[in-house]
Protein backbone atom coordinates (compact mmCIF):
# COMPACT_ATOMS: atom_id res chain seq x y z
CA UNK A 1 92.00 87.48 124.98
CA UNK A 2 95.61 87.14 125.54
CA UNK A 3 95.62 83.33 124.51
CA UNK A 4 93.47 84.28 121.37
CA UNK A 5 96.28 86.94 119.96
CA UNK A 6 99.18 84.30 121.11
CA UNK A 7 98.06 81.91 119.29
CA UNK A 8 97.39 84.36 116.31
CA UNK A 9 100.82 85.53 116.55
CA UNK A 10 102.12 82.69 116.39
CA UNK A 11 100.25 80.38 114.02
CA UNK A 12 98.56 82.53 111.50
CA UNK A 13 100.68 85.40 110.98
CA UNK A 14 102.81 83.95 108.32
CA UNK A 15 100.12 82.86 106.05
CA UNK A 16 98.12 85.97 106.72
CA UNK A 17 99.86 88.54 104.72
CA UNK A 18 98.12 88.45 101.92
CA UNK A 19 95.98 91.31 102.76
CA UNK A 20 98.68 93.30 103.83
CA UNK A 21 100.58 93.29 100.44
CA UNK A 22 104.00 93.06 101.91
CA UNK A 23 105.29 92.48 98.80
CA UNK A 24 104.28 95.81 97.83
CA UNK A 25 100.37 94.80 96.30
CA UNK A 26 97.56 94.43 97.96
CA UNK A 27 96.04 97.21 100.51
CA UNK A 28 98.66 98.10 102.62
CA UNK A 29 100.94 98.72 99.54
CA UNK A 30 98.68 100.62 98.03
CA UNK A 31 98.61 102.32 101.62
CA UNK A 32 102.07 103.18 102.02
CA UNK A 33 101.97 104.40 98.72
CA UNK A 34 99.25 106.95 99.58
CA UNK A 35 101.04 107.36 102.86
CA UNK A 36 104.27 108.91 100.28
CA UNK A 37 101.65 110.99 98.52
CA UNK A 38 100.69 108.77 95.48
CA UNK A 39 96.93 109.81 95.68
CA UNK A 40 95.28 108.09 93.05
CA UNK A 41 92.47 106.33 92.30
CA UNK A 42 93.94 102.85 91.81
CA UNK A 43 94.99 102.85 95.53
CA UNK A 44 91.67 103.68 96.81
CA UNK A 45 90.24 100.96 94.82
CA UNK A 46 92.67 98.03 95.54
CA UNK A 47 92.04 98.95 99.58
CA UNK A 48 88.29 99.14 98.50
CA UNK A 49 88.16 95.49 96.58
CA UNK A 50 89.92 94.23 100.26
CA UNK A 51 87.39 95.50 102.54
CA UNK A 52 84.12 95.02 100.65
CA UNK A 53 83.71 95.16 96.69
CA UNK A 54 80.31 96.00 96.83
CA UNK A 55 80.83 99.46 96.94
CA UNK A 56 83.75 99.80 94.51
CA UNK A 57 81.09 101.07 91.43
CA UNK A 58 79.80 103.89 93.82
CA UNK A 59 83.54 104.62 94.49
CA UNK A 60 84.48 104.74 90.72
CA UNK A 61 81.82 107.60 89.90
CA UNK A 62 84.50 110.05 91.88
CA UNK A 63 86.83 112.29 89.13
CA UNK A 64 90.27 111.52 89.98
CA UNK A 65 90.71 114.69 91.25
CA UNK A 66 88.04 114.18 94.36
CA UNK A 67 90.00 111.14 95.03
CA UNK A 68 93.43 112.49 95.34
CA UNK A 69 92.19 115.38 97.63
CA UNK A 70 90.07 113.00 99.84
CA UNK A 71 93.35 110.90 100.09
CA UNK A 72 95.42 113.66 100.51
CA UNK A 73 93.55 115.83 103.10
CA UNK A 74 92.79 111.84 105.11
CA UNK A 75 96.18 111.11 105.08
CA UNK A 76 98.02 113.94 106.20
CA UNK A 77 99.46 113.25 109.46
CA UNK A 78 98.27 116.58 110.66
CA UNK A 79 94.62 116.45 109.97
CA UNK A 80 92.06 115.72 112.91
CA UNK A 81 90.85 112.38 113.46
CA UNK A 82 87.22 114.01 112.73
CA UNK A 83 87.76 115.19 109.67
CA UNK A 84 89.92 112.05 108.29
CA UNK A 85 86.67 109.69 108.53
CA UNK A 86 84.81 112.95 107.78
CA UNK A 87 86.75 113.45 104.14
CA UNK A 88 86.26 109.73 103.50
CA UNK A 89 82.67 109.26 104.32
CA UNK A 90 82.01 112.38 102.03
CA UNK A 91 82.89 110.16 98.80
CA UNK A 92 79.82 107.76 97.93
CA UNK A 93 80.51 103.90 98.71
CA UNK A 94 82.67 104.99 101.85
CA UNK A 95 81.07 104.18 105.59
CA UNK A 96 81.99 104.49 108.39
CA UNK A 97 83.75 100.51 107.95
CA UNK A 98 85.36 101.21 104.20
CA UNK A 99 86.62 104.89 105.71
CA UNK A 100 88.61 102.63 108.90
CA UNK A 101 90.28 100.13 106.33
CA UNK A 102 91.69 102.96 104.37
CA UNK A 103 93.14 104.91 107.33
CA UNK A 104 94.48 101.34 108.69
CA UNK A 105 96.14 100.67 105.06
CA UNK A 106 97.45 104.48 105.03
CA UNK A 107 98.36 104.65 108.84
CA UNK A 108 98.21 101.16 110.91
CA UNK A 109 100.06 102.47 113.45
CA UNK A 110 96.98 104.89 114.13
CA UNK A 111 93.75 103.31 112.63
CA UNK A 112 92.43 100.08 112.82
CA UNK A 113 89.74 98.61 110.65
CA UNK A 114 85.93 98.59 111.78
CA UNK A 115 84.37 95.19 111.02
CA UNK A 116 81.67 92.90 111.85
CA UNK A 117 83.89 89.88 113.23
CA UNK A 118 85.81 91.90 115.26
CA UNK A 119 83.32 93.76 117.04
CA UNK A 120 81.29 90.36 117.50
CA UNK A 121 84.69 88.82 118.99
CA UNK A 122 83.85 91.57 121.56
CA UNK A 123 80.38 91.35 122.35
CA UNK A 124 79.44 93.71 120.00
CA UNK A 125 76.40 92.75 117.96
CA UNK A 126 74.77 96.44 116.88
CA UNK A 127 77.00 99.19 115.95
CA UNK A 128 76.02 102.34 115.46
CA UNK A 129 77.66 103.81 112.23
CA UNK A 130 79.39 106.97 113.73
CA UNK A 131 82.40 108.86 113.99
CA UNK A 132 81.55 108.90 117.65
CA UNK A 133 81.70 104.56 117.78
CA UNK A 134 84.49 104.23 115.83
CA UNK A 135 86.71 106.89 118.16
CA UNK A 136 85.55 104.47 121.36
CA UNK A 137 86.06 101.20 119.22
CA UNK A 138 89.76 102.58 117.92
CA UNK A 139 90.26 103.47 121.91
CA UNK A 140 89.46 99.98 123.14
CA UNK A 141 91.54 98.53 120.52
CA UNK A 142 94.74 100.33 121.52
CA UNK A 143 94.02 100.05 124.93
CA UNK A 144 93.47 96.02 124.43
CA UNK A 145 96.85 96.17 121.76
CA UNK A 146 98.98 97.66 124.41
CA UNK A 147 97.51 95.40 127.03
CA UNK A 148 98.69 92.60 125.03
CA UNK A 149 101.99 94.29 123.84
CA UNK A 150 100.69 93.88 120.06
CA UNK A 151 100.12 96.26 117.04
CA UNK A 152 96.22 97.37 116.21
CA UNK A 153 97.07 95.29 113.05
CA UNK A 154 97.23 92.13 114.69
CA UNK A 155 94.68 92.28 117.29
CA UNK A 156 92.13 93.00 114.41
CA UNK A 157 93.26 90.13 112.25
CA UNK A 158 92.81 88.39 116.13
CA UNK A 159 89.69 89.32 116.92
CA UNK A 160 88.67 88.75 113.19
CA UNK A 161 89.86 84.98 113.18
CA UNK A 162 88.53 84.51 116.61
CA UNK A 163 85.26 85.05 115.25
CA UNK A 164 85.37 83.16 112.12
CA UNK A 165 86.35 79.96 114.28
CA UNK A 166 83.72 80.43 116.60
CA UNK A 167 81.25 80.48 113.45
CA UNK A 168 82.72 77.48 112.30
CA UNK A 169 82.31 75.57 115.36
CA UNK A 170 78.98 76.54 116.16
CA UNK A 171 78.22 75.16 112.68
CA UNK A 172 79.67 72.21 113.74
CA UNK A 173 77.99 71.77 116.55
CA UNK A 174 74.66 72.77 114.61
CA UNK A 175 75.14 70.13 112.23
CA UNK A 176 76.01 67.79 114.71
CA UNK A 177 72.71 68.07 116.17
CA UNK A 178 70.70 68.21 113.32
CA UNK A 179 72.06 64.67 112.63
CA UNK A 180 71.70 63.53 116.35
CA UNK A 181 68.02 64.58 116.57
């Protein structure tokens, strides 16, 4: 693992920004801004359309005013972990997955973002979608993060690219014999 998020760190970090808006777009600008109390709908949405924009019409049926207190009550530093995801789930379009990449955006320090490559980078094929398996996942993350003196943030992009070169080199290797045989 610790080779995998070396050579992360090192090779892809640079050109890997994009979906951390460090110019200000993007999802984690929109989460900072919700982290300084900018609640608004436009936020949710831009860290929606990053995750998954499959659910972005569900999320759009919410007033304006569900939105800002979902965001508000989620991203106060003083509300339970349980009720965070809790908050978020409660607006239709937002799992389990969706609810994770908005706390990440708001709070990376604390959250990291539930997602199919990742949890296949560590053996996980099935995951159950509950507040209960996302507390272990988060857990295992930090614990694996501070094992390898890196942030949540870039163990999930790790564990994210991991997979996506495995896929592409069992493709490879697919095609490979499909020509052979």
């Amino acid at each position: 693992m610790s080779i995998v998020i070396d050579r992360w760190q090192s090779t892809s970090l640079s050109g890997a920004q994009e979906d951390l808006g460090e110019s200000g777009q993007g999802s984690r600008g929109a989460g900072k801004k919700t982290a300084s109390g900018d609640f608004n709908r436009e936020n949710l949405i831009t860290i929606a359309e990053w995750k998954s924009p499959r659910p972005i019409a569900l999320i759009e049926d919410h007033t304006d005013e569900d939105i800002a207190a979902a965001l508000q009550l989620a991203s106060a530093p003083a509300t339970p972990e349980a009720l965070t995801v809790a908050v978020l789930t409660a607006l239709n379009g937002v799992g389990s997955p969706m609810a994770s990449a908005i706390l990440a955006a708001i709070h990376p320090e604390r959250y990291t973002v539930l997602d199919f490559r990742a949890l296949e980078s560590l053996g996980i094929e099935n995951r159950p979608d509950s507040f209960a398996f996302y507390v272990a996942y988060r857990k295992a993350c930090r614990e694996l993060a501070e094992k390898h003196g890196t942030t949540l943030r870039t163990l999930d992009r790790a564990l994210w690219q991991w997979s996506k070169e495995r896929k592409k080199v069992s493709q490879r290797v697919g095609s490979c014999e499909r020509r052979a045989g």
